[in-house]
Structure formats: structure tokens, C-alpha cells
PDB file of N, CA and C in Angstrom:
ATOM      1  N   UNK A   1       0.850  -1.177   0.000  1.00  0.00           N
ATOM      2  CA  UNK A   1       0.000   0.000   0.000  1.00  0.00           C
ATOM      3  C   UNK A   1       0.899   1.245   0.000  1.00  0.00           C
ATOM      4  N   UNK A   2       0.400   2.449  -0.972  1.00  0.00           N
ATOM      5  CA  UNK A   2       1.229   3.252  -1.157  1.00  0.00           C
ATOM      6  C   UNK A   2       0.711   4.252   0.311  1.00  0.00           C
ATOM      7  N   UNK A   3       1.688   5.687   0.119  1.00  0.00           N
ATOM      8  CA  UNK A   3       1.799   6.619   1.436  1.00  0.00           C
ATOM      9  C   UNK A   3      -0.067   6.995   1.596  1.00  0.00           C
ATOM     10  N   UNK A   4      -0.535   7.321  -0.083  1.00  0.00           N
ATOM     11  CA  UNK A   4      -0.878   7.823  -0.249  1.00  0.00           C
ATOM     12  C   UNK A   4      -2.698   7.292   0.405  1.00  0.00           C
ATOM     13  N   UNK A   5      -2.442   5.711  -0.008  1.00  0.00           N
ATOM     14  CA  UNK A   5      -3.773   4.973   0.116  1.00  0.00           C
ATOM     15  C   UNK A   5      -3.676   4.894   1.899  1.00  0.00           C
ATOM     16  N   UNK A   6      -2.990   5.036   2.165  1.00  0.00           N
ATOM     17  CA  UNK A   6      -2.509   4.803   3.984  1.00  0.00           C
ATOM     18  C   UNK A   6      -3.182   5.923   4.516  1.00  0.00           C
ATOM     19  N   UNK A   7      -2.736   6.744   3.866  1.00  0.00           N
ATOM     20  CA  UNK A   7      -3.614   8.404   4.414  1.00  0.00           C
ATOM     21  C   UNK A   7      -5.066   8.754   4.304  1.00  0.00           C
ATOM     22  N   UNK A   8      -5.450   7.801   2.923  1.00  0.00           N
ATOM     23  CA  UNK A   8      -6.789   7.590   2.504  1.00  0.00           C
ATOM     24  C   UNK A   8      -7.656   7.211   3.986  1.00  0.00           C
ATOM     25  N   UNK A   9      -6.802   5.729   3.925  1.00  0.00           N
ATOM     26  CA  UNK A   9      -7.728   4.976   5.029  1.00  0.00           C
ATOM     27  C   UNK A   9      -7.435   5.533   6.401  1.00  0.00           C
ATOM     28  N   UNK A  10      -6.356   5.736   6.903  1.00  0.00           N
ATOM     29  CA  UNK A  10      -6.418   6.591   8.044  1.00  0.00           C
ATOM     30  C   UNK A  10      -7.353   7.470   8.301  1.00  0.00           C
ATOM     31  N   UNK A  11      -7.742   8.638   7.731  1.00  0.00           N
ATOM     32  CA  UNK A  11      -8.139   9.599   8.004  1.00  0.00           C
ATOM     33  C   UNK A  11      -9.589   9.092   7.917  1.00  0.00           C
ATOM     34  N   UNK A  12     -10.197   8.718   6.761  1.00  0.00           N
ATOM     35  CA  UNK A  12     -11.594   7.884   6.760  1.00  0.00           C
ATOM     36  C   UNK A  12     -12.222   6.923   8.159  1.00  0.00           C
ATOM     37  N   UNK A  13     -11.227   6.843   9.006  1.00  0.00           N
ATOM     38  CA  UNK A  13     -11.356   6.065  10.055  1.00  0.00           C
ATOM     39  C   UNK A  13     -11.366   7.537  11.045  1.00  0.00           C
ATOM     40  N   UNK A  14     -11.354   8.443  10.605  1.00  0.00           N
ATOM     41  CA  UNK A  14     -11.357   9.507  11.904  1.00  0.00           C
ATOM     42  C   UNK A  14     -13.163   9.817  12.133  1.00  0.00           C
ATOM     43  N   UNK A  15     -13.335  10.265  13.352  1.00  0.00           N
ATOM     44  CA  UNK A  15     -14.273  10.909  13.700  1.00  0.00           C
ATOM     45  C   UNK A  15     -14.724  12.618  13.190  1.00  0.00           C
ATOM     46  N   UNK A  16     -15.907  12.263  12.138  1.00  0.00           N
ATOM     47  CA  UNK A  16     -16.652  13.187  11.624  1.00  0.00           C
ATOM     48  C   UNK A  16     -16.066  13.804  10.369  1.00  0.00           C
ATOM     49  N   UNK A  17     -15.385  12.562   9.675  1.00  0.00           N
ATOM     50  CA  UNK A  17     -15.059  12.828   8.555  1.00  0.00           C
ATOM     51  C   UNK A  17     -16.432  12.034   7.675  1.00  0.00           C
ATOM     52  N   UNK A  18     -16.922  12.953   6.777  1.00  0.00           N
ATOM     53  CA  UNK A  18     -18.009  12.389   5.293  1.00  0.00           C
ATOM     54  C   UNK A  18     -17.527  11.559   4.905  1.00  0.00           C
ATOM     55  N   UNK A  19     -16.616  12.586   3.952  1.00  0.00           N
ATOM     56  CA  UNK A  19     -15.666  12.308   2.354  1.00  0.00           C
ATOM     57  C   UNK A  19     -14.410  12.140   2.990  1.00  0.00           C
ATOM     58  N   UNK A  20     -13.433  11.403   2.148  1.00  0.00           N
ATOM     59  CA  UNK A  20     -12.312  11.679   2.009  1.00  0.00           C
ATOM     60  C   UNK A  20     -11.679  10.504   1.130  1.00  0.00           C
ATOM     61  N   UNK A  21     -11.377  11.783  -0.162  1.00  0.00           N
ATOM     62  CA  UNK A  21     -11.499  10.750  -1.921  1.00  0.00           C
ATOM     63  C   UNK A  21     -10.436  11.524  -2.209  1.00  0.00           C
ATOM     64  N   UNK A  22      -9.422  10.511  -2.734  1.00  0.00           N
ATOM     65  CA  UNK A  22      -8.312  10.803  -3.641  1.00  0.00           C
ATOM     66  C   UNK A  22      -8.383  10.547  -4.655  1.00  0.00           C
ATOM     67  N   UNK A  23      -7.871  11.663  -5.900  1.00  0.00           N
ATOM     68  CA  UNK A  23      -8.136  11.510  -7.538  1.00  0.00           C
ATOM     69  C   UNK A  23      -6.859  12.307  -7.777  1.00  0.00           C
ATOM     70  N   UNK A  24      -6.670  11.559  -8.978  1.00  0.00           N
ATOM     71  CA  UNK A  24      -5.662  12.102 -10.047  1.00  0.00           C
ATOM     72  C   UNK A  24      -6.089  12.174 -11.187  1.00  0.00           C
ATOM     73  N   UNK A  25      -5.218  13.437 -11.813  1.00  0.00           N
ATOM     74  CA  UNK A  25      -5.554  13.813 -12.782  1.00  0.00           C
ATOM     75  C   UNK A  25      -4.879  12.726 -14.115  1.00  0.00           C
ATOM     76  N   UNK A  26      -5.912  12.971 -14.911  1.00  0.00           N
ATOM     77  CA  UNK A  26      -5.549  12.136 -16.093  1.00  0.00           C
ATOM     78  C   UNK A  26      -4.640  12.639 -17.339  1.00  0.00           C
ATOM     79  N   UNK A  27      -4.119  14.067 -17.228  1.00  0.00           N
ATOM     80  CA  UNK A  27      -3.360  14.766 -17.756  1.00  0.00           C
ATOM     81  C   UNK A  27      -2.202  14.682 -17.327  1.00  0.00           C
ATOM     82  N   UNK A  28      -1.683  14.545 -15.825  1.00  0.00           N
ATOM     83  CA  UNK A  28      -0.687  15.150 -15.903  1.00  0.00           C
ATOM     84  C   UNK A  28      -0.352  14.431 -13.928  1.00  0.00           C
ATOM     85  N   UNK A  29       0.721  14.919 -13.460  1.00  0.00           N
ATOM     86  CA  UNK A  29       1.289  14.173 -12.251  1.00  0.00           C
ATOM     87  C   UNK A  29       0.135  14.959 -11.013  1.00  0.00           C
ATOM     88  N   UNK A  30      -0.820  15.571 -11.254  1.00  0.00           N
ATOM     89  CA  UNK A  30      -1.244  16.401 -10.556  1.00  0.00           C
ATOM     90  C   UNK A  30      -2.554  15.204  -9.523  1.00  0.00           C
ATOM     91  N   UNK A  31      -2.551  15.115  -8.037  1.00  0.00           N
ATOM     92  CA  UNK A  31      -3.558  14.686  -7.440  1.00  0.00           C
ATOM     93  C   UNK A  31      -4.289  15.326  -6.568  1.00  0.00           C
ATOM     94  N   UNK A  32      -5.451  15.356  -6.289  1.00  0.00           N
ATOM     95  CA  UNK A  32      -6.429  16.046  -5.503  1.00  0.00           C
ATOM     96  C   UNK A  32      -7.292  14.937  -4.561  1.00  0.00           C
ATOM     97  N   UNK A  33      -7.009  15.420  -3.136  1.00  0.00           N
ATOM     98  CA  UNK A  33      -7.324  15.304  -2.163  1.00  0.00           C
ATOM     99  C   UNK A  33      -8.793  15.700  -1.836  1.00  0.00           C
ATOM    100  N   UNK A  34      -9.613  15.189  -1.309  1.00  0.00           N
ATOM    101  CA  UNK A  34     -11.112  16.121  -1.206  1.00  0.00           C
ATOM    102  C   UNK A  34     -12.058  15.521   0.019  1.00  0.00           C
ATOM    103  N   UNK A  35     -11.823  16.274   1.240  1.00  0.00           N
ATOM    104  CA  UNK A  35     -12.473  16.062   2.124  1.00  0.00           C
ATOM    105  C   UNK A  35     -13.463  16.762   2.540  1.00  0.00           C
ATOM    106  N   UNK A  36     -14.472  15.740   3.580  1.00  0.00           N
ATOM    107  CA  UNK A  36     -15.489  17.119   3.827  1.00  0.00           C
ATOM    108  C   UNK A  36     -15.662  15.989   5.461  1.00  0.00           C
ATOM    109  N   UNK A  37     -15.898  17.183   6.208  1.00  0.00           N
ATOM    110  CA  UNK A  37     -16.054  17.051   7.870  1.00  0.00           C
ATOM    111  C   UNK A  37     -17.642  17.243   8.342  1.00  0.00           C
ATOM    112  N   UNK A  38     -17.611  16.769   9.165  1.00  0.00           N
ATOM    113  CA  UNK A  38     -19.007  17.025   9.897  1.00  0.00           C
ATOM    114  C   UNK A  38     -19.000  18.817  10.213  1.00  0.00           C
ATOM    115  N   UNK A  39     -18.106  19.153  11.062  1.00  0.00           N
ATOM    116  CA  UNK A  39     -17.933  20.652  11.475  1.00  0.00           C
ATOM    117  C   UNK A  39     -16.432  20.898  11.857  1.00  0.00           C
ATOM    118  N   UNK A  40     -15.712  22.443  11.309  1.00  0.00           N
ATOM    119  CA  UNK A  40     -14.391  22.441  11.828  1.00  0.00           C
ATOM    120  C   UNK A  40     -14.135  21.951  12.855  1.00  0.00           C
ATOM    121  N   UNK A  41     -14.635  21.503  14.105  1.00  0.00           N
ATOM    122  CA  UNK A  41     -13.928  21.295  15.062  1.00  0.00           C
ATOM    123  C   UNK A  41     -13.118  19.500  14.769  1.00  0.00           C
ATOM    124  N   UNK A  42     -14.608  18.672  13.826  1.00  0.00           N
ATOM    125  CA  UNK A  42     -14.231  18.043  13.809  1.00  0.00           C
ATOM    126  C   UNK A  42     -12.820  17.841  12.565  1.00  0.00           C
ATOM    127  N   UNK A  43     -12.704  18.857  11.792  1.00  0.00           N
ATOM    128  CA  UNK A  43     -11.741  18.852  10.797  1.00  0.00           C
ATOM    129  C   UNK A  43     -10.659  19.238  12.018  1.00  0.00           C
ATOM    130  N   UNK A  44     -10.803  19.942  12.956  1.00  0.00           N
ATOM    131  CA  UNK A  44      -9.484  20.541  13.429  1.00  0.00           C
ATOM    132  C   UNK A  44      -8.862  19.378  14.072  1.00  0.00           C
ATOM    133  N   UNK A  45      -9.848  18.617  14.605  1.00  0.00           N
ATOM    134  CA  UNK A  45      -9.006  17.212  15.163  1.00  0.00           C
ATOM    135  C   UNK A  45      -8.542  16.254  14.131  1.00  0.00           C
ATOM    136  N   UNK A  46      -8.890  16.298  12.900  1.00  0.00           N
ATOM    137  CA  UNK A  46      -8.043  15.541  12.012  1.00  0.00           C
ATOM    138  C   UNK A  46      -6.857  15.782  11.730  1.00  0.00           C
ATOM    139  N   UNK A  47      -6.662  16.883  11.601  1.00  0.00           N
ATOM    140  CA  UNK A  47      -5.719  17.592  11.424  1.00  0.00           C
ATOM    141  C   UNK A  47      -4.471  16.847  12.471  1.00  0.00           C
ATOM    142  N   UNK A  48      -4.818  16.331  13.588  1.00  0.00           N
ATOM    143  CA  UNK A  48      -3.797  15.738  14.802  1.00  0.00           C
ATOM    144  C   UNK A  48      -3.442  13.895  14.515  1.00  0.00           C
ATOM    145  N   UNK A  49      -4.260  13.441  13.216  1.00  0.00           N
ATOM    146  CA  UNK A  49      -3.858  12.536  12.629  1.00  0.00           C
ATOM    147  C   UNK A  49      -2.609  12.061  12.475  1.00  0.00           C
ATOM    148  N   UNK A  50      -1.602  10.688  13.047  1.00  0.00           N
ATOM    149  CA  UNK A  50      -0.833  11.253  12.854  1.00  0.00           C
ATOM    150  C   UNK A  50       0.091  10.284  11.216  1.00  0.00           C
ATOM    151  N   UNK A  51      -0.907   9.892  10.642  1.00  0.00           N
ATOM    152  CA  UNK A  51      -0.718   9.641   9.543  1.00  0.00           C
ATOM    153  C   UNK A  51      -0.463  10.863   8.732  1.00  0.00           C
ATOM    154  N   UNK A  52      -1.498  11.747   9.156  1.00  0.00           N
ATOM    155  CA  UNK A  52      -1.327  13.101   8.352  1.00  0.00           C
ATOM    156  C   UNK A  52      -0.457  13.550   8.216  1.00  0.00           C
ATOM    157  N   UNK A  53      -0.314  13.691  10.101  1.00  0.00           N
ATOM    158  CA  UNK A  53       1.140  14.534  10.215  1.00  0.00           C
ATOM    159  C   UNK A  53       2.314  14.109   9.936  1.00  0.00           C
ATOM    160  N   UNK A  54       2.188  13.121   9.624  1.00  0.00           N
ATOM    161  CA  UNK A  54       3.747  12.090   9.162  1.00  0.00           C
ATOM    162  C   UNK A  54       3.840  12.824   7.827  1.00  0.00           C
ATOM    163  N   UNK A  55       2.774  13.035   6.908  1.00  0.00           N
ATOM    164  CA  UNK A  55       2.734  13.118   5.442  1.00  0.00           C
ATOM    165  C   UNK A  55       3.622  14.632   5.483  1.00  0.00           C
ATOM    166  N   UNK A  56       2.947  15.390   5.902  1.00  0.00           N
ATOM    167  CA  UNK A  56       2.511  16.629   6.013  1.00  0.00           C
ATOM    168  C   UNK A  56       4.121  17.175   6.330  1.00  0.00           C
ATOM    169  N   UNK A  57       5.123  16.531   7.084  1.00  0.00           N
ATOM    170  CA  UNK A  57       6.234  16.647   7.805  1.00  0.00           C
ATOM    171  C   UNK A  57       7.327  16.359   6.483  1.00  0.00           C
ATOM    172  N   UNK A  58       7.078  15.178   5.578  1.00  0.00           N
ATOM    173  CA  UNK A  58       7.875  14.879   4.441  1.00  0.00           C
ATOM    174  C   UNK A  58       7.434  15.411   3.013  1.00  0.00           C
ATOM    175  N   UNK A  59       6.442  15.884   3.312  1.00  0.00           N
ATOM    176  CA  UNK A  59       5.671  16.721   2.369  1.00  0.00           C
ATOM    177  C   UNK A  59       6.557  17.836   1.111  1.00  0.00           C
ATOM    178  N   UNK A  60       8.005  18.584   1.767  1.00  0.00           N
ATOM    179  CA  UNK A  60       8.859  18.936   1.465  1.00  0.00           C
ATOM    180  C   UNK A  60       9.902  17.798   0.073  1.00  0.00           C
ATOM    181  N   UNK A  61       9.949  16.671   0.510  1.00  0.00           N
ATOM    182  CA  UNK A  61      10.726  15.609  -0.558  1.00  0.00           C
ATOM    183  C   UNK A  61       9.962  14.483  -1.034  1.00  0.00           C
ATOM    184  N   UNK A  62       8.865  14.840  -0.786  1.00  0.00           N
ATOM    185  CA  UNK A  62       7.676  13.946  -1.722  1.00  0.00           C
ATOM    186  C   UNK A  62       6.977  14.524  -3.048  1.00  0.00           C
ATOM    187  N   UNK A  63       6.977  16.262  -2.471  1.00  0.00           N
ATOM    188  CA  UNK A  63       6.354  16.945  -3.441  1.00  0.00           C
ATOM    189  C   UNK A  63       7.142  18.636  -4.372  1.00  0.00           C
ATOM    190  N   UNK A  64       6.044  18.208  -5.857  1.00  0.00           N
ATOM    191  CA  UNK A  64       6.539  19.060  -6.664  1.00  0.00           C
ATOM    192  C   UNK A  64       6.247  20.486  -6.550  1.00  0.00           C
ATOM    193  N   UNK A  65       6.752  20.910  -5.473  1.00  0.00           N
ATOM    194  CA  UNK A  65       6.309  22.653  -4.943  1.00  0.00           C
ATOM    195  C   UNK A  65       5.395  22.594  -3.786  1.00  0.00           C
ATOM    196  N   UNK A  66       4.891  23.221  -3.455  1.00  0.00           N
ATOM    197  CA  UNK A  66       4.130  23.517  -1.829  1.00  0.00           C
ATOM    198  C   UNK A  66       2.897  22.606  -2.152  1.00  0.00           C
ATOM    199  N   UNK A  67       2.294  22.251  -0.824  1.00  0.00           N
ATOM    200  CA  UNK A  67       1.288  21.847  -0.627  1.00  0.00           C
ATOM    201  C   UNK A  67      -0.152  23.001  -0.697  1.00  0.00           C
ATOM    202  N   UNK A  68      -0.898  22.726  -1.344  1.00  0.00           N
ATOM    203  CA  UNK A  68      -1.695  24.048  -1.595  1.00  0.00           C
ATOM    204  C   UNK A  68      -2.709  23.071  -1.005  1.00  0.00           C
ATOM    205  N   UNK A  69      -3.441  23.402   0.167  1.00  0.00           N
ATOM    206  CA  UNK A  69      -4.760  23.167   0.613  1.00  0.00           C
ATOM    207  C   UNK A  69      -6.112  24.121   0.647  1.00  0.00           C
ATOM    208  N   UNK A  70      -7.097  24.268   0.319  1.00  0.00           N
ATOM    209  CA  UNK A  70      -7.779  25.476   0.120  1.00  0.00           C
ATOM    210  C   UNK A  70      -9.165  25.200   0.879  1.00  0.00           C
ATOM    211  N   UNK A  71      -9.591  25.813   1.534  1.00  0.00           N
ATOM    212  CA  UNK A  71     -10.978  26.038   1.926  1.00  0.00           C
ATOM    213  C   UNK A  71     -12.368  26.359   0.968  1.00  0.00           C
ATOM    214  N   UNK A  72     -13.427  25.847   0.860  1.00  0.00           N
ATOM    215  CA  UNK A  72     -14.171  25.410   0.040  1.00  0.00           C
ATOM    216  C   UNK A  72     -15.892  25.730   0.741  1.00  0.00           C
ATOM    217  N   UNK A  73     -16.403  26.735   0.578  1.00  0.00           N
ATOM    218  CA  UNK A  73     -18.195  26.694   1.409  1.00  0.00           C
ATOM    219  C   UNK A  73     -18.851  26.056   0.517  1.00  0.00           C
ATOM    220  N   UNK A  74     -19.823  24.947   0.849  1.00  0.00           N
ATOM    221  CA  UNK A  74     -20.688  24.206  -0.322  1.00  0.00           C
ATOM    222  C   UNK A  74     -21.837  25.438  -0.298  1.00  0.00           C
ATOM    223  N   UNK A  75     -21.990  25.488  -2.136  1.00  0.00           N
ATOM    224  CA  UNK A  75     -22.885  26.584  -2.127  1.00  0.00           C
ATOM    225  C   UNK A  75     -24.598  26.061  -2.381  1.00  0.00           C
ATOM    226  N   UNK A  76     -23.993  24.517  -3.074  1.00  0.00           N
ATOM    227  CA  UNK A  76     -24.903  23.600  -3.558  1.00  0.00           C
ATOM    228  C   UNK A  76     -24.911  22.204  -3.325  1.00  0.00           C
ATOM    229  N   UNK A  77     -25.520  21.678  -2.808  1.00  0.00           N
ATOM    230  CA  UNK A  77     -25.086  20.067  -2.656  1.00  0.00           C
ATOM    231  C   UNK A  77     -25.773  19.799  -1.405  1.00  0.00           C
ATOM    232  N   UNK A  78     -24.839  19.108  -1.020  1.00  0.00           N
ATOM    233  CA  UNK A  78     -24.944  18.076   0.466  1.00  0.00           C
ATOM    234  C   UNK A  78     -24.973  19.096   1.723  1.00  0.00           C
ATOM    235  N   UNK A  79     -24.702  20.682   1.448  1.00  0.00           N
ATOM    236  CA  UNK A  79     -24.980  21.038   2.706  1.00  0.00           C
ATOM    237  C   UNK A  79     -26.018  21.642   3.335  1.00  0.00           C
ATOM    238  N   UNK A  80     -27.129  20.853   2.455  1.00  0.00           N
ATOM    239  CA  UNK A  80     -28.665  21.169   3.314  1.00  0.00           C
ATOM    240  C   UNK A  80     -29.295  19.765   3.590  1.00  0.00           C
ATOM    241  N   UNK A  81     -28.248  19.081   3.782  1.00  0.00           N
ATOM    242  CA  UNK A  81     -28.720  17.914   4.458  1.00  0.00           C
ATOM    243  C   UNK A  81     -27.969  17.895   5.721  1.00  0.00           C
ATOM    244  N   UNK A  82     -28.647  17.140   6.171  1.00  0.00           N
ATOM    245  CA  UNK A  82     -28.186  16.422   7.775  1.00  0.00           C
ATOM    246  C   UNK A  82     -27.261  15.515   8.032  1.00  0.00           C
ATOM    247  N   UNK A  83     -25.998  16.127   8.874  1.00  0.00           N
ATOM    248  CA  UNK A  83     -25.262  14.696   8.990  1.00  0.00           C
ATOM    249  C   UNK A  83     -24.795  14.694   9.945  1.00  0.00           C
ATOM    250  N   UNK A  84     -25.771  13.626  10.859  1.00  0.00           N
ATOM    251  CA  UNK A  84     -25.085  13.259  12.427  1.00  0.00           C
ATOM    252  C   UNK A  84     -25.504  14.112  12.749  1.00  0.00           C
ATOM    253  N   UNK A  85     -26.644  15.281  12.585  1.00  0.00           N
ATOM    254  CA  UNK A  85     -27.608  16.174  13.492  1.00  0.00           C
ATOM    255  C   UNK A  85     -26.557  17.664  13.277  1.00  0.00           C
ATOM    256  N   UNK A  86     -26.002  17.816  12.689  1.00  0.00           N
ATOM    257  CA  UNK A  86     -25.166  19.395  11.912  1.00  0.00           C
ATOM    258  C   UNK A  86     -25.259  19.750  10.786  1.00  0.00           C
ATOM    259  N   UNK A  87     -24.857  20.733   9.910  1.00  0.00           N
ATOM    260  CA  UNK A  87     -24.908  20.944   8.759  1.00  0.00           C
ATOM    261  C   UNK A  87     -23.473  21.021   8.231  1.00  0.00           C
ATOM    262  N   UNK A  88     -23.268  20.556   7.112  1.00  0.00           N
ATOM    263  CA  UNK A  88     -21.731  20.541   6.872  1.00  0.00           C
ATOM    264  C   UNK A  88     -21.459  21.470   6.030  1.00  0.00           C
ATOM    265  N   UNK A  89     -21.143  22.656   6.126  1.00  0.00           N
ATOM    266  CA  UNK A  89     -20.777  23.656   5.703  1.00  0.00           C
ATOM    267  C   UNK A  89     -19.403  24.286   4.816  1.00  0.00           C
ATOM    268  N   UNK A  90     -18.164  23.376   4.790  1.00  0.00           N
ATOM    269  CA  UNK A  90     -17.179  23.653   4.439  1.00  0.00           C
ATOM    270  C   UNK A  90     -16.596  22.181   3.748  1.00  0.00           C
ATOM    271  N   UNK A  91     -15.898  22.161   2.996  1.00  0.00           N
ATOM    272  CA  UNK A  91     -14.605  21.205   2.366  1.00  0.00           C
ATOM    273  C   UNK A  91     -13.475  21.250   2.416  1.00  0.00           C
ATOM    274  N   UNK A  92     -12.724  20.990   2.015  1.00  0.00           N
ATOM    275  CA  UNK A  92     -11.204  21.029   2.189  1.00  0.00           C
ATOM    276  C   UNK A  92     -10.403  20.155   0.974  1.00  0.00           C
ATOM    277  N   UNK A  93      -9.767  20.799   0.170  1.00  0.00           N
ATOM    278  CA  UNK A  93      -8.845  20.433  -0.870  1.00  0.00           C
ATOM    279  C   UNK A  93      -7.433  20.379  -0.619  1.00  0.00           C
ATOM    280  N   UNK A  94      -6.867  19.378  -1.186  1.00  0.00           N
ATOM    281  CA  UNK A  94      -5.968  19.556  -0.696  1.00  0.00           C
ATOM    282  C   UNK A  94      -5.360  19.294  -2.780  1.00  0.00           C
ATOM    283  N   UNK A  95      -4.215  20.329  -2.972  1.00  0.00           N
ATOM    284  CA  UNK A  95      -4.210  20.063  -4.545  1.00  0.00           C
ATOM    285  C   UNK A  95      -2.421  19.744  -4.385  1.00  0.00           C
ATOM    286  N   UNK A  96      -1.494  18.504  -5.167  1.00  0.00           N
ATOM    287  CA  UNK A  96      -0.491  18.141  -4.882  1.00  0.00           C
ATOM    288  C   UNK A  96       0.050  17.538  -6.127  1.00  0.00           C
ATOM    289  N   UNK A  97       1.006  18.276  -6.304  1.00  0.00           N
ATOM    290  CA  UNK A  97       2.119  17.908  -7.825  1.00  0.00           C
ATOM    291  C   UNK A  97       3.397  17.248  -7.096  1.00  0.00           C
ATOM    292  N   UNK A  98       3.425  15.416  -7.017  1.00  0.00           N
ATOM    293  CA  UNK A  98       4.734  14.757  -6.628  1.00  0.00           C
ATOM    294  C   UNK A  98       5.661  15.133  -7.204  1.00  0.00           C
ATOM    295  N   UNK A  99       7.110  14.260  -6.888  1.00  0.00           N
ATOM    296  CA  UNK A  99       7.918  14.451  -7.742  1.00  0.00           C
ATOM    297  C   UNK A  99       7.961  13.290  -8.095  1.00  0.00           C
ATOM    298  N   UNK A 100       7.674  12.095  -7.516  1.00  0.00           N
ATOM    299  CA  UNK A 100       8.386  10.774  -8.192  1.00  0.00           C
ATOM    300  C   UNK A 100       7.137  10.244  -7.786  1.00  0.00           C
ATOM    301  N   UNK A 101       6.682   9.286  -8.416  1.00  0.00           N
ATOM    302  CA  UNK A 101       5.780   8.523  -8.201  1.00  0.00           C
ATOM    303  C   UNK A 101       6.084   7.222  -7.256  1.00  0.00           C
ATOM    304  N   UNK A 102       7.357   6.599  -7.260  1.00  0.00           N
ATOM    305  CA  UNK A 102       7.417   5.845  -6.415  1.00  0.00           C
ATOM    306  C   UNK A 102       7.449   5.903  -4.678  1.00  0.00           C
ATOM    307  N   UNK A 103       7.642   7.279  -4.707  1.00  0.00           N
ATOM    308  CA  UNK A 103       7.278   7.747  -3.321  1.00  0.00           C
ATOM    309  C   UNK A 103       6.245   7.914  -2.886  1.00  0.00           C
ATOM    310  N   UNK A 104       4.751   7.528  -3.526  1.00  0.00           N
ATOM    311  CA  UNK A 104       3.432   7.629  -3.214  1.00  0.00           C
ATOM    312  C   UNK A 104       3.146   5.765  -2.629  1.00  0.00           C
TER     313      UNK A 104
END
């Protein structure tokens, strides 16, 4: 199992995570990360993952330039539904150009 599928399932095993889907692009070395939380607090405790933080720490010689993560308000979708009695209001991207593929 690569770094990458490890981080998949880790974090999917956290508390008050929805989503959390990894895709690559079919053009080019580029992959996208795409999570969505019950409510920041519960994103802020993912964040203490420490699969994450393992990533997140080598993140520097795994990848092709900075880690760009971006904040995301659903304007349409899933956040007028109910989940687990909250509204889920935000996403989280995470967008990542490797350098080598065998390091995933």
C-alpha cells in the first residue's frame, strides 16, 4: 500500500469525517485530495492525525512545490442535508504535484 492509500484509510477512520477521496488527474502528475467534515472542530481534530502529520512533515521531498490546501463553502449540494444532526458547511482540498511517483 502506497503513502498515499494509507492516508486515505487513516483519516476515513477519523471521527466526523463524510468524504475523504483521492483523484488524479488524467493529464498530468497532478492529485487532488477532497475532504469534507461534519464541522471544523471536527476537521481541526483531524488535522492531529498522525498519519497526516507524518505526510505533512515529508511533504517537502515527496512533493513538486508547496502543498496548496484550500478552503471550500458548499454553495450547492450536500450542505442542506443532515449529517449526524449538523450541517456541513465547508470542504477542504488539498491540490499536490509529486515528484516521483514511487514515493506515493
Amino acid at each position: 500500500m502506497g503513502r498515499l492509500e494509507a492516508l486515505v484509510l487513516a483519516s476515513r477512520s477519523d471521527p466526523g469525517v463524510v468524504i475523504y477521496d483521492l483523484h488524479r488527474s488524467t493529464a498530468d502528475t497532478l492529485w487532488f485530495l477532497y475532504e469534507r467534515h461534519e464541522s471544523q472542530e471536527h476537521f481541526d481534530r483531524h488535522r492531529e492525525n498522525p498519519v497526516l502529520r507524518r505526510f505533512i512533515a515529508d511533504a517537502a521531498t515527496l512533493l513538486d512545490g508547496k502543498l496548496d490546501v484550500r478552503t471550500f463553502r458548499v454553495i450547492a449540494g450536500a450542505s442542506s442535508t443532515l449529517v449526524s444532526g449538523s450541517l456541513t458547511l465547508s470542504s477542504y482540498a488539498a491540490f499536490v504535484q509529486f515528484t516521483e511517483e514511487g514515493t506515493l
